[in-house]
PDB file of N, CA and C in Angstrom:
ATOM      1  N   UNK A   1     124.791 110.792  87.964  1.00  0.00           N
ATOM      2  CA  UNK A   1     123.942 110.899  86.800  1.00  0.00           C
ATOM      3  C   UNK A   1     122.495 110.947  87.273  1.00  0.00           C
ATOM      4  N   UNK A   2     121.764 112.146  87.157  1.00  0.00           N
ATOM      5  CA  UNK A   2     120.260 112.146  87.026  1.00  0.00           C
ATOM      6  C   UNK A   2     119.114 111.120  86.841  1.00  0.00           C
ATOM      7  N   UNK A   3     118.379 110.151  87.273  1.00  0.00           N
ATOM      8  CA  UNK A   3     117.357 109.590  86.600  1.00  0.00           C
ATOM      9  C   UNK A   3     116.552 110.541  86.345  1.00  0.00           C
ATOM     10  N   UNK A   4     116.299 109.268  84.794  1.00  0.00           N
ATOM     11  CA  UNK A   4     115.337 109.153  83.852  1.00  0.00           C
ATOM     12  C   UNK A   4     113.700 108.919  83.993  1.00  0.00           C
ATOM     13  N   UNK A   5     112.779 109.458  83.438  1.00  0.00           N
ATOM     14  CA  UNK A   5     111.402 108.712  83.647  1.00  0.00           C
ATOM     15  C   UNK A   5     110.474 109.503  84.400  1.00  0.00           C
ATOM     16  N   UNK A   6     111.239 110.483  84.819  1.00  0.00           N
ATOM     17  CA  UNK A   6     110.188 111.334  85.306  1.00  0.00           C
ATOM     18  C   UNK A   6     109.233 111.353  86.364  1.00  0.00           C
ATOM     19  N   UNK A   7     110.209 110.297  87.588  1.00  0.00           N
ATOM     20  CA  UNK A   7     110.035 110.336  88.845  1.00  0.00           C
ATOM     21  C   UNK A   7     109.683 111.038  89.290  1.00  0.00           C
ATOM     22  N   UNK A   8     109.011 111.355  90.825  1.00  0.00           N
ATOM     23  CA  UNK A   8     108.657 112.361  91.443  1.00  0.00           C
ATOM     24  C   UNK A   8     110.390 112.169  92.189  1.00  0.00           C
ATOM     25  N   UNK A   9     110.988 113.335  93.149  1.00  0.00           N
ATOM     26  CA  UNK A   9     111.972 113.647  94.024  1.00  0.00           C
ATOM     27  C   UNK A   9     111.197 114.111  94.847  1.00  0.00           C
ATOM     28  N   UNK A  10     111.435 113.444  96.299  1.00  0.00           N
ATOM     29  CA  UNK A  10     111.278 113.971  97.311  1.00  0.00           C
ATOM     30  C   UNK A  10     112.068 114.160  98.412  1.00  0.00           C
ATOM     31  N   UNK A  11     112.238 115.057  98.818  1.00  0.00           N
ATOM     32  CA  UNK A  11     113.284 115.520 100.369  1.00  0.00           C
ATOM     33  C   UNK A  11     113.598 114.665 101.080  1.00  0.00           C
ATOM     34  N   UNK A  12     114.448 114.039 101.763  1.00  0.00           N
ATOM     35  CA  UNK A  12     114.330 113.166 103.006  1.00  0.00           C
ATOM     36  C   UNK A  12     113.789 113.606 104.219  1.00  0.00           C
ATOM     37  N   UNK A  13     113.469 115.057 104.595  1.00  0.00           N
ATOM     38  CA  UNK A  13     113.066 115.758 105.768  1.00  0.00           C
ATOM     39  C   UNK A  13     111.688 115.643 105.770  1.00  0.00           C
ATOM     40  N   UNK A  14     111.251 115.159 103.669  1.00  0.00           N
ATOM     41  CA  UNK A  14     109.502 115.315 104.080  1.00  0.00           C
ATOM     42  C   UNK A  14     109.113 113.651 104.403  1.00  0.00           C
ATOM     43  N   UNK A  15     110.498 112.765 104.489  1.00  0.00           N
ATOM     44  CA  UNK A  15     109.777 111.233 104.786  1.00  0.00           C
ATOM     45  C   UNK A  15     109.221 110.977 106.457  1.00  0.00           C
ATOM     46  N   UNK A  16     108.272 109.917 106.236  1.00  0.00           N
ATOM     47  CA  UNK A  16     107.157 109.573 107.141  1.00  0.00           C
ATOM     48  C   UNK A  16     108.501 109.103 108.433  1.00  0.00           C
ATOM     49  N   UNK A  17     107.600 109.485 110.034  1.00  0.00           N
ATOM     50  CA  UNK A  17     108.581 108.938 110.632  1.00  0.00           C
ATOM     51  C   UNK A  17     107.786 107.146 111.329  1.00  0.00           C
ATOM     52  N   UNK A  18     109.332 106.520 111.352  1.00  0.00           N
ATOM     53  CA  UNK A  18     109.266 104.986 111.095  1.00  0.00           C
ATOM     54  C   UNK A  18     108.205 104.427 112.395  1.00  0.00           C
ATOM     55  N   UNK A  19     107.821 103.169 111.323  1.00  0.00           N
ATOM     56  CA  UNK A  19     106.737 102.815 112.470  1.00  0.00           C
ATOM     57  C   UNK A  19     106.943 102.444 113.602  1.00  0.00           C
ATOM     58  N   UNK A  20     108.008 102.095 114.099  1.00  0.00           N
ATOM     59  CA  UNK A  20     107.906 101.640 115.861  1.00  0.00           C
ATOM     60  C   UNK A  20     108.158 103.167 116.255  1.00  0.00           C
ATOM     61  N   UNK A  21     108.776 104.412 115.586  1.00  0.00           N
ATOM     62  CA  UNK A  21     108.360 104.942 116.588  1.00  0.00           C
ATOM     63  C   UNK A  21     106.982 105.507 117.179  1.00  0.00           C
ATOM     64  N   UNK A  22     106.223 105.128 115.342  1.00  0.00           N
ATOM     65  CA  UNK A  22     104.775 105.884 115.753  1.00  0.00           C
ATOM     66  C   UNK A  22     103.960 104.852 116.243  1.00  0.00           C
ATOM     67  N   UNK A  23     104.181 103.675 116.091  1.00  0.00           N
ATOM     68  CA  UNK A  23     103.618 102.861 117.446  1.00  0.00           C
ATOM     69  C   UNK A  23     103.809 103.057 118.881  1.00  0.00           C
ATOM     70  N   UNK A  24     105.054 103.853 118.921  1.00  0.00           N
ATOM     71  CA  UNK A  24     105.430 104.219 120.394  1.00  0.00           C
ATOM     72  C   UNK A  24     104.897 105.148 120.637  1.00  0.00           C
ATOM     73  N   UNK A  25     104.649 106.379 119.739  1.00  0.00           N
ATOM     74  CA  UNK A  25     103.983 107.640 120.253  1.00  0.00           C
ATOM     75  C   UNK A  25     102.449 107.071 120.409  1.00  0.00           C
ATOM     76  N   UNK A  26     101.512 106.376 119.812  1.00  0.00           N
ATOM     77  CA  UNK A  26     100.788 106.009 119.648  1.00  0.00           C
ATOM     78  C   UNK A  26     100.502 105.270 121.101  1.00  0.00           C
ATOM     79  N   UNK A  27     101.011 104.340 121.751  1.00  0.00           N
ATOM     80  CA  UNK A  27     100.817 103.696 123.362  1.00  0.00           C
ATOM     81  C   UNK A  27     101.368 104.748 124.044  1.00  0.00           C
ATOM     82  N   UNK A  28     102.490 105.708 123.567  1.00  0.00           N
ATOM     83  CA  UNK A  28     102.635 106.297 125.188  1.00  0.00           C
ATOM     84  C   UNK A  28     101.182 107.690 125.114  1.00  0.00           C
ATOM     85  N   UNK A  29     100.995 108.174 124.432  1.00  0.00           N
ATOM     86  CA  UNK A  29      99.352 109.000 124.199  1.00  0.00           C
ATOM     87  C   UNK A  29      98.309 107.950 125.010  1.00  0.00           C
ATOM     88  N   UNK A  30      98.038 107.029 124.384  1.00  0.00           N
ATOM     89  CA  UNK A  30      97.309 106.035 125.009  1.00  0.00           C
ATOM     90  C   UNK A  30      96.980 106.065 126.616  1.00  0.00           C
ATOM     91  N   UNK A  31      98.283 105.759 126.853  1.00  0.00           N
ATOM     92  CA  UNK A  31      98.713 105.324 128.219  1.00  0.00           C
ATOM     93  C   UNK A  31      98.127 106.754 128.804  1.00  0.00           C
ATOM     94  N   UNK A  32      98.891 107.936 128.431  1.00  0.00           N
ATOM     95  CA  UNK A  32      98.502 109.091 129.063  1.00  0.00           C
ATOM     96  C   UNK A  32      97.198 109.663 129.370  1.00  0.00           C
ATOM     97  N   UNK A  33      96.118 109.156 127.998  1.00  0.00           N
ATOM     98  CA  UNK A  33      95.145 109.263 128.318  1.00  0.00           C
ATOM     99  C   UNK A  33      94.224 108.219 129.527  1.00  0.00           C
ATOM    100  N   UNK A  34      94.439 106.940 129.421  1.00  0.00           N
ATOM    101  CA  UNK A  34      93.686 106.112 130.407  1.00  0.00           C
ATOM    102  C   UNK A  34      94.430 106.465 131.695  1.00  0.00           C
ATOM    103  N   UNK A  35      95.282 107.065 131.768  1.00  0.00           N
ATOM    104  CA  UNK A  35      95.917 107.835 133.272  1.00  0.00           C
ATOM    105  C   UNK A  35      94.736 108.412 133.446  1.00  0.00           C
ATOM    106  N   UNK A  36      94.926 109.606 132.950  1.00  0.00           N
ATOM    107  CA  UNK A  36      93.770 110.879 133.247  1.00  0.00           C
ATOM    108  C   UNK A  36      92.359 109.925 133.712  1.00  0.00           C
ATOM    109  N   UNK A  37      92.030 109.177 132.629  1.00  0.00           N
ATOM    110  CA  UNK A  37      90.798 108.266 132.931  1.00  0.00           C
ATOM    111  C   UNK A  37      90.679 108.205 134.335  1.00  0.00           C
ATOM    112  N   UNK A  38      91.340 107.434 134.519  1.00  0.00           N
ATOM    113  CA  UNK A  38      91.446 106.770 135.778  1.00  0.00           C
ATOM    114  C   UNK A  38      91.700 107.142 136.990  1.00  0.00           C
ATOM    115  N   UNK A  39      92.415 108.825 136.588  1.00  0.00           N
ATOM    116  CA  UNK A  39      92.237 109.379 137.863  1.00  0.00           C
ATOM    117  C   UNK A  39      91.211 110.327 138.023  1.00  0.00           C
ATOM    118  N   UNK A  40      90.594 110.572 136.837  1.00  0.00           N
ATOM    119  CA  UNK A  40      89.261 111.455 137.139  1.00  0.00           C
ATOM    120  C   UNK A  40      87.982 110.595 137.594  1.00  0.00           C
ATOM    121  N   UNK A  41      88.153 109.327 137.538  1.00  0.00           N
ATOM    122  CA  UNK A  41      86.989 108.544 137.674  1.00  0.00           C
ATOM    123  C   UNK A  41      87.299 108.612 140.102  1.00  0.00           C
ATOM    124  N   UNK A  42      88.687 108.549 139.456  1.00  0.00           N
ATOM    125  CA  UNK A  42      88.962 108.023 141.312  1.00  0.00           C
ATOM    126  C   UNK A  42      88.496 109.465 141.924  1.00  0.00           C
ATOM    127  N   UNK A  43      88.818 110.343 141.075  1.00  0.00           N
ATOM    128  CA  UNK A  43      88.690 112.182 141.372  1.00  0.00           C
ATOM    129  C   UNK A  43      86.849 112.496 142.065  1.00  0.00           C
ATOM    130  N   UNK A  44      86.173 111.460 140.991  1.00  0.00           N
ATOM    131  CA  UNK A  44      84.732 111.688 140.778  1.00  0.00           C
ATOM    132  C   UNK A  44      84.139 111.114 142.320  1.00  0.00           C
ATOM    133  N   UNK A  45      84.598 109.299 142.564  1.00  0.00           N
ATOM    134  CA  UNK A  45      84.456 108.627 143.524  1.00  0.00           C
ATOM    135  C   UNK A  45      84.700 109.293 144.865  1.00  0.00           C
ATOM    136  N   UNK A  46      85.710 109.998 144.997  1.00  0.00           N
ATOM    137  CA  UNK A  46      85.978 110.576 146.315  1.00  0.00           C
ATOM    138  C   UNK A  46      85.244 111.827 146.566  1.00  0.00           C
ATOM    139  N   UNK A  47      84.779 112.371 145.537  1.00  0.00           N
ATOM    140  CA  UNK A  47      84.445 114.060 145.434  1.00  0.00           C
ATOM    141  C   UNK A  47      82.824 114.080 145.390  1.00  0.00           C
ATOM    142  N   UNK A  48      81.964 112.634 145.019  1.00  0.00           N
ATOM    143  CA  UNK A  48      81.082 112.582 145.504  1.00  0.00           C
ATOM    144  C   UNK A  48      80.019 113.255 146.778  1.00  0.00           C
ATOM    145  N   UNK A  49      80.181 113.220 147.643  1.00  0.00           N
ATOM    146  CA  UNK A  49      79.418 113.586 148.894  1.00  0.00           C
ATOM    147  C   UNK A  49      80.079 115.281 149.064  1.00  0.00           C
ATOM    148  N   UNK A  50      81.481 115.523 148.523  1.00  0.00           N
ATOM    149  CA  UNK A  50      81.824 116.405 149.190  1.00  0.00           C
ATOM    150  C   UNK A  50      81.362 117.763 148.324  1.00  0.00           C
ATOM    151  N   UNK A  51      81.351 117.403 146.747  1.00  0.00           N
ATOM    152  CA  UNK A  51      81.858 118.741 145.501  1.00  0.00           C
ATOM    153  C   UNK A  51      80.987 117.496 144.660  1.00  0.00           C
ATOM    154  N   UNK A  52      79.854 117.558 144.608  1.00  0.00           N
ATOM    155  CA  UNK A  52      79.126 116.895 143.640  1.00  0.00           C
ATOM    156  C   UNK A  52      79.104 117.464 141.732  1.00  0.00           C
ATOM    157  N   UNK A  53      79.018 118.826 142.019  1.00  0.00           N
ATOM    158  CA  UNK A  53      79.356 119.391 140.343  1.00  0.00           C
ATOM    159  C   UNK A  53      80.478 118.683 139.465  1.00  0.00           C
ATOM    160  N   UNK A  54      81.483 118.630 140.873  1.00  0.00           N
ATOM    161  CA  UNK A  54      82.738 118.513 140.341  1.00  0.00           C
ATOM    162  C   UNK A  54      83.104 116.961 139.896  1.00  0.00           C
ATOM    163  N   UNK A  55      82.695 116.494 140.896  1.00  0.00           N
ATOM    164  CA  UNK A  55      82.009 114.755 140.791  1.00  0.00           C
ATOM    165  C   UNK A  55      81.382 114.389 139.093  1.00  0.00           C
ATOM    166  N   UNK A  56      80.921 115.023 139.285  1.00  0.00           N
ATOM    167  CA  UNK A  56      79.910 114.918 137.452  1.00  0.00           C
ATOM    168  C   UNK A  56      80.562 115.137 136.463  1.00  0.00           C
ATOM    169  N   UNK A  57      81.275 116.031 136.367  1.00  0.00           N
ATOM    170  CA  UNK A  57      82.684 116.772 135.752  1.00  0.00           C
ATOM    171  C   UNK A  57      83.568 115.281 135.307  1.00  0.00           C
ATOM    172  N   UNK A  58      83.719 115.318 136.560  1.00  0.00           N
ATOM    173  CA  UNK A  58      84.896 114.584 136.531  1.00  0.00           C
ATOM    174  C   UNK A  58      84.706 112.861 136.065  1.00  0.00           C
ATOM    175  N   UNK A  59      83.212 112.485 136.528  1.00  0.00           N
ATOM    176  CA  UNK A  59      83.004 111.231 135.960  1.00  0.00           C
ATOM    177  C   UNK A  59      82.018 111.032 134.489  1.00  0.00           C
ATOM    178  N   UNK A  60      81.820 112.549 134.083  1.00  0.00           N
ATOM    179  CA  UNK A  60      82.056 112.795 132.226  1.00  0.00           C
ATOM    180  C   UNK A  60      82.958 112.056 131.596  1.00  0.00           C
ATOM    181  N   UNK A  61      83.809 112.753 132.107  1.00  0.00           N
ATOM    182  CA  UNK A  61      85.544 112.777 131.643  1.00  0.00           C
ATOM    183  C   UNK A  61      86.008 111.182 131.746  1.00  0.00           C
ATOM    184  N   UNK A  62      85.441 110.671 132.555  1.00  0.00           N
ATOM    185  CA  UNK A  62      86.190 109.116 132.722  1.00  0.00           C
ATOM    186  C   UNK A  62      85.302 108.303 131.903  1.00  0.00           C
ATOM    187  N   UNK A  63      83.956 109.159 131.678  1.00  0.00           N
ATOM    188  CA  UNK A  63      83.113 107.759 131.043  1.00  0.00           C
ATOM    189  C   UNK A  63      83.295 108.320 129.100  1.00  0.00           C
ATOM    190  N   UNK A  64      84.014 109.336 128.565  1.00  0.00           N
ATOM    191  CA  UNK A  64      84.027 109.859 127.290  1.00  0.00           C
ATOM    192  C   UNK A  64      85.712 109.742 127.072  1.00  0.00           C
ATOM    193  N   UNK A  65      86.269 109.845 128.253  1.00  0.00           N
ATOM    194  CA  UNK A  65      88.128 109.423 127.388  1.00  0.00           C
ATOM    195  C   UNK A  65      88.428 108.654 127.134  1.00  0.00           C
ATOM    196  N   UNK A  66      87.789 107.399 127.387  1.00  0.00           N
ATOM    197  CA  UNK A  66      88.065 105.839 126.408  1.00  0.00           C
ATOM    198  C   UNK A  66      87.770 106.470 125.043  1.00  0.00           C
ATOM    199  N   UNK A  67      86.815 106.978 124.673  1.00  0.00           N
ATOM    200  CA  UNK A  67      86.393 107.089 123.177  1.00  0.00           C
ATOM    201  C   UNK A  67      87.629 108.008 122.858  1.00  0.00           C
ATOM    202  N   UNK A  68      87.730 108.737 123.275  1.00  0.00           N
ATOM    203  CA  UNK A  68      88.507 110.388 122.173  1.00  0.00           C
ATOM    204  C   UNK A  68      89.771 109.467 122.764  1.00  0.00           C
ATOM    205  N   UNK A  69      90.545 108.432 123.498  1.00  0.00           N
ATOM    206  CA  UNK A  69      92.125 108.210 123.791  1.00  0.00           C
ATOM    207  C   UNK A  69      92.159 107.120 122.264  1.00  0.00           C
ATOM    208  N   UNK A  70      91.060 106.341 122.623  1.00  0.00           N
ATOM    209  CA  UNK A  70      90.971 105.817 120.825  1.00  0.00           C
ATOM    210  C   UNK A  70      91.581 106.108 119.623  1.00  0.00           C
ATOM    211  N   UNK A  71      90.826 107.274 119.444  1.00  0.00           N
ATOM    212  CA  UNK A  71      90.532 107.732 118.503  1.00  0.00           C
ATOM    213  C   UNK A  71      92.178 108.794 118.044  1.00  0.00           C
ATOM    214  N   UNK A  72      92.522 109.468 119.316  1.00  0.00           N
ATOM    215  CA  UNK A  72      93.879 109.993 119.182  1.00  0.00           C
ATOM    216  C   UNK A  72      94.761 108.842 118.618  1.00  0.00           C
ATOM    217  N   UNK A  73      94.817 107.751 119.813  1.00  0.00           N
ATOM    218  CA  UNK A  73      96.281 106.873 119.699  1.00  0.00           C
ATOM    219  C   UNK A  73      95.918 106.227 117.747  1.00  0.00           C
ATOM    220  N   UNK A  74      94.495 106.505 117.200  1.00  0.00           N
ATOM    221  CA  UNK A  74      94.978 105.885 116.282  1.00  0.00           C
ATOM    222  C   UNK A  74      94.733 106.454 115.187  1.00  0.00           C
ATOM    223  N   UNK A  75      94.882 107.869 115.398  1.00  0.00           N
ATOM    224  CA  UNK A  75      94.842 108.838 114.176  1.00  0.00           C
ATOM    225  C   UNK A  75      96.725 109.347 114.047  1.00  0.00           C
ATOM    226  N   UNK A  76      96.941 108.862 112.825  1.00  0.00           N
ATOM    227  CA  UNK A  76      98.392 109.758 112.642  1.00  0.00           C
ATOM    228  C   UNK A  76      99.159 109.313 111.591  1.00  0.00           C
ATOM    229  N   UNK A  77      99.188 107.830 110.987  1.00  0.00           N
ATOM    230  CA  UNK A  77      99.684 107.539 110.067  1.00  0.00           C
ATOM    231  C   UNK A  77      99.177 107.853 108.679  1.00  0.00           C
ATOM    232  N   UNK A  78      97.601 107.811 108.566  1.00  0.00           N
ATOM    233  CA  UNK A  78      96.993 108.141 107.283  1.00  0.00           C
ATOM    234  C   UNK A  78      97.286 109.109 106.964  1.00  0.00           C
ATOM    235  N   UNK A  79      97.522 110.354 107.440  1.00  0.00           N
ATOM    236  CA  UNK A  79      98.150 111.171 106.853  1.00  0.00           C
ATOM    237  C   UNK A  79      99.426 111.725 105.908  1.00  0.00           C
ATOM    238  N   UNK A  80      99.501 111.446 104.756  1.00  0.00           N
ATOM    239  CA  UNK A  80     100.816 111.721 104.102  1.00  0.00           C
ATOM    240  C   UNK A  80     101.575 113.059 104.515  1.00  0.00           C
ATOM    241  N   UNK A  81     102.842 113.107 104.133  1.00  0.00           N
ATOM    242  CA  UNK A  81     103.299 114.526 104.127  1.00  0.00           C
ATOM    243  C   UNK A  81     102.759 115.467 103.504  1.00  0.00           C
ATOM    244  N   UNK A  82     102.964 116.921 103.925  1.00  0.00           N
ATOM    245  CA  UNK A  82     102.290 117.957 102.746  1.00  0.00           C
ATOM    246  C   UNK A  82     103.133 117.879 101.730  1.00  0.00           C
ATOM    247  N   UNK A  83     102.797 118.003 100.610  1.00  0.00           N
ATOM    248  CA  UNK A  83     103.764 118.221  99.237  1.00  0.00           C
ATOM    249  C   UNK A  83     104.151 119.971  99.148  1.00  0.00           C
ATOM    250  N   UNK A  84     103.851 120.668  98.840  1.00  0.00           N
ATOM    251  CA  UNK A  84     104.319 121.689  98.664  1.00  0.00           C
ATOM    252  C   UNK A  84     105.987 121.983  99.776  1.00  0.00           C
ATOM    253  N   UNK A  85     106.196 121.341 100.971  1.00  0.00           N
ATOM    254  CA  UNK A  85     107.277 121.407 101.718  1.00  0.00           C
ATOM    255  C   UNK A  85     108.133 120.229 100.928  1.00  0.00           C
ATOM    256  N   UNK A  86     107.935 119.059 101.050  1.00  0.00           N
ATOM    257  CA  UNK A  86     108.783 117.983 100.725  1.00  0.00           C
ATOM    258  C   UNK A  86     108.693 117.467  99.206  1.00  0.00           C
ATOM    259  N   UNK A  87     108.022 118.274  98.404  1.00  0.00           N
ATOM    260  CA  UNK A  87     107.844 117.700  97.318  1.00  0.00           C
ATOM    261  C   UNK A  87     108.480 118.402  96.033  1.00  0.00           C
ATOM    262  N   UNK A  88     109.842 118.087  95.242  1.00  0.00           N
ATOM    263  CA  UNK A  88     110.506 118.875  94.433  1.00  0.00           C
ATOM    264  C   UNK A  88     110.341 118.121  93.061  1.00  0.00           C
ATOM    265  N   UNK A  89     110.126 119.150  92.266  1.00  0.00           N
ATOM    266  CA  UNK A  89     109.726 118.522  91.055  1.00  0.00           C
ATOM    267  C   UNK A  89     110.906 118.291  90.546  1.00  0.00           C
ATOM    268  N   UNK A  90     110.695 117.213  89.520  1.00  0.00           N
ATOM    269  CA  UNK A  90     112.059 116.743  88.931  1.00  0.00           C
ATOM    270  C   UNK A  90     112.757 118.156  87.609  1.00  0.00           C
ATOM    271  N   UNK A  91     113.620 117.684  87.178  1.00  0.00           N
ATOM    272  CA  UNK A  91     114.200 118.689  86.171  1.00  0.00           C
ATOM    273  C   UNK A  91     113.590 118.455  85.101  1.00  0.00           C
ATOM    274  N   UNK A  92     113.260 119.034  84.064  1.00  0.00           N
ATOM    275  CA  UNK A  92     112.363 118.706  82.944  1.00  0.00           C
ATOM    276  C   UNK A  92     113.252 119.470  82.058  1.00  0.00           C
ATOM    277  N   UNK A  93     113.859 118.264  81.402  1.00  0.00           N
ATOM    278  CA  UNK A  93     114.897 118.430  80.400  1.00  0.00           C
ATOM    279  C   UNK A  93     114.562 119.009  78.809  1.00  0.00           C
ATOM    280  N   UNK A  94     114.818 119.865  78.041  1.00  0.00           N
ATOM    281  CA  UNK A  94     113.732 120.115  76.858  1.00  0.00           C
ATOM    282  C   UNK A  94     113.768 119.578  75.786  1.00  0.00           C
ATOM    283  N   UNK A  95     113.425 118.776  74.894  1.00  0.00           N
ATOM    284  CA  UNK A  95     112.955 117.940  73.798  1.00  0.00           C
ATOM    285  C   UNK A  95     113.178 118.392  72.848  1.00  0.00           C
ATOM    286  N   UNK A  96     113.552 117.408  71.592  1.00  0.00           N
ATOM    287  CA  UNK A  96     113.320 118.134  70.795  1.00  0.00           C
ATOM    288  C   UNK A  96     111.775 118.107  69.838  1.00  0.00           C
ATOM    289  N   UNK A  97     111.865 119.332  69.159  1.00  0.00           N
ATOM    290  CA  UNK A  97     110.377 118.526  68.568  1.00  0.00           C
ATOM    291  C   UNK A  97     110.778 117.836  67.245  1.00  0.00           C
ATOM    292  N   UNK A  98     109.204 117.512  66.340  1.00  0.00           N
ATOM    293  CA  UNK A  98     109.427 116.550  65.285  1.00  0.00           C
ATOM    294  C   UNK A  98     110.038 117.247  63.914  1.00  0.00           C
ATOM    295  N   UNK A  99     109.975 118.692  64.186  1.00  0.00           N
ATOM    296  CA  UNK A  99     110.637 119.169  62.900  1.00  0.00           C
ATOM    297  C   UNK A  99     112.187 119.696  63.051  1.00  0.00           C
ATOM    298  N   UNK A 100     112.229 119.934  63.837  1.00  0.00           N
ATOM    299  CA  UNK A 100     113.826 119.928  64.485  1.00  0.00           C
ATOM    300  C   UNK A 100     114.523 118.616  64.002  1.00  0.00           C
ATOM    301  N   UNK A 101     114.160 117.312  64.539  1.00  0.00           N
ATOM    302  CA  UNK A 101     114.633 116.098  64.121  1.00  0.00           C
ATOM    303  C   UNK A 101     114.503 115.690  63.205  1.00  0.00           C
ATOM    304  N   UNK A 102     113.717 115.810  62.248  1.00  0.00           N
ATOM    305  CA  UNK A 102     113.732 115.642  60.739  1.00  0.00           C
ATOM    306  C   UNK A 102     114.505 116.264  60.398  1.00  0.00           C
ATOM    307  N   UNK A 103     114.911 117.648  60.601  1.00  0.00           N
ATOM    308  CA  UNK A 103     115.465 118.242  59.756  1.00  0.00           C
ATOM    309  C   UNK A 103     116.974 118.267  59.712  1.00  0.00           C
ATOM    310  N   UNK A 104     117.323 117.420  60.976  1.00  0.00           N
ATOM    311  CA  UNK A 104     118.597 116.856  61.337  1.00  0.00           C
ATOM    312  C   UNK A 104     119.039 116.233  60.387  1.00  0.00           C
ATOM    313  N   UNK A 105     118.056 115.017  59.962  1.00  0.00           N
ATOM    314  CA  UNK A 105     117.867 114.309  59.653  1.00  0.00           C
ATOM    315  C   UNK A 105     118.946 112.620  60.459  1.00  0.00           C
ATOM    316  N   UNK A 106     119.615 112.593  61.157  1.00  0.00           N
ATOM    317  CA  UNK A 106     120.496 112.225  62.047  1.00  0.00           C
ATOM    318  C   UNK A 106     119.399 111.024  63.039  1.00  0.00           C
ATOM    319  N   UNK A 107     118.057 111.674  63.339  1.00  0.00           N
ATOM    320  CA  UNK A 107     117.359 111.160  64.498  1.00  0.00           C
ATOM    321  C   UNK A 107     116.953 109.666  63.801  1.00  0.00           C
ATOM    322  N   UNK A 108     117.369 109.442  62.696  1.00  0.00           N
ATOM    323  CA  UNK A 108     116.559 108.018  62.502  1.00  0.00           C
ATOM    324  C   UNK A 108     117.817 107.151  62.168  1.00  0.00           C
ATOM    325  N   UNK A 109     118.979 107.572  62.494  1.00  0.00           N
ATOM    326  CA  UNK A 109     120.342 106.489  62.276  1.00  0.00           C
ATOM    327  C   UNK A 109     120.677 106.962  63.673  1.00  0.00           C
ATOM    328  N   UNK A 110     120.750 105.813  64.310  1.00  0.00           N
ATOM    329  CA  UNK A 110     121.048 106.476  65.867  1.00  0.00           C
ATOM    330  C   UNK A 110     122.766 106.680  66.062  1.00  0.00           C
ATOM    331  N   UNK A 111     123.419 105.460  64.974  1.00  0.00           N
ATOM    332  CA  UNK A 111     125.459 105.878  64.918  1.00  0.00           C
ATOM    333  C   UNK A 111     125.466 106.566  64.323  1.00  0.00           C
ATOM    334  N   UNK A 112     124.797 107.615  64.077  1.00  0.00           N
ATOM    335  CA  UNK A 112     125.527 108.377  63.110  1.00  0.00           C
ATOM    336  C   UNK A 112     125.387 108.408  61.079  1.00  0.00           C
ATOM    337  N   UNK A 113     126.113 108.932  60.776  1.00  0.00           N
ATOM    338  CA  UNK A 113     126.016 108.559  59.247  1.00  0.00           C
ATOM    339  C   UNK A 113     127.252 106.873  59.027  1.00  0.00           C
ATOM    340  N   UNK A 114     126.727 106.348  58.034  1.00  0.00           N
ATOM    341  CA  UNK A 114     127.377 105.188  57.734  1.00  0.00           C
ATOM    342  C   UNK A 114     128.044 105.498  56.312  1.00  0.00           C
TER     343      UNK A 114
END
């Protein structure tokens, strides 16, 4: 049987995926980024005396990926699903109107005639 009330229906394909795993995607991004960090900073340290451009480059990159690994690992949940994919409107059943039911006359004894 259908509910009543005029719920929204939505897909199960358009529901959010569960939070430990997006806590997990969320540290392993993380993680991936303070990698990179950390090896462009070691990249910068050694490349010093030899490839100085590259040195600079590279210890950019180690002193600006704390900010943007931030900012990734903790952008992703605020986002809802799109509606137009996961979002189905309910059935909209048709009514009657008020002169239809008067003229029943039926709509104001709900058993019936007595």
């Amino acid at each position: 049987m259908p509910k009543r009330g005029g719920s929204e229906v939505f897909r199960i394909t358009g529901a959010r995926q569960g939070l430990a795993d997006d806590v997990r995607g969320r540290q392993r991004r993380y993680i991936i980024s303070m990698t990179v960090r950390t090896l462009s900073v070691i990249a910068a340290a050694v490349l010093w005396n030899v490839e100085r451009h590259v040195a600079i480059v590279a210890l950019a990159l180690g002193i600006l990926l704390p900010y943007v690994a931030v900012v990734i690992a903790n952008a992703g949940r605020e986002t809802p699903p799109s509606l137009p994919s996961t979002f189905v409107p309910a059935p909209v059943r048709p009514a009657l109107d008020a002169a239809e039911a008067s003229a029943d006359g039926d709509a104001e004894r709900p058993y019936g005639r007595n």
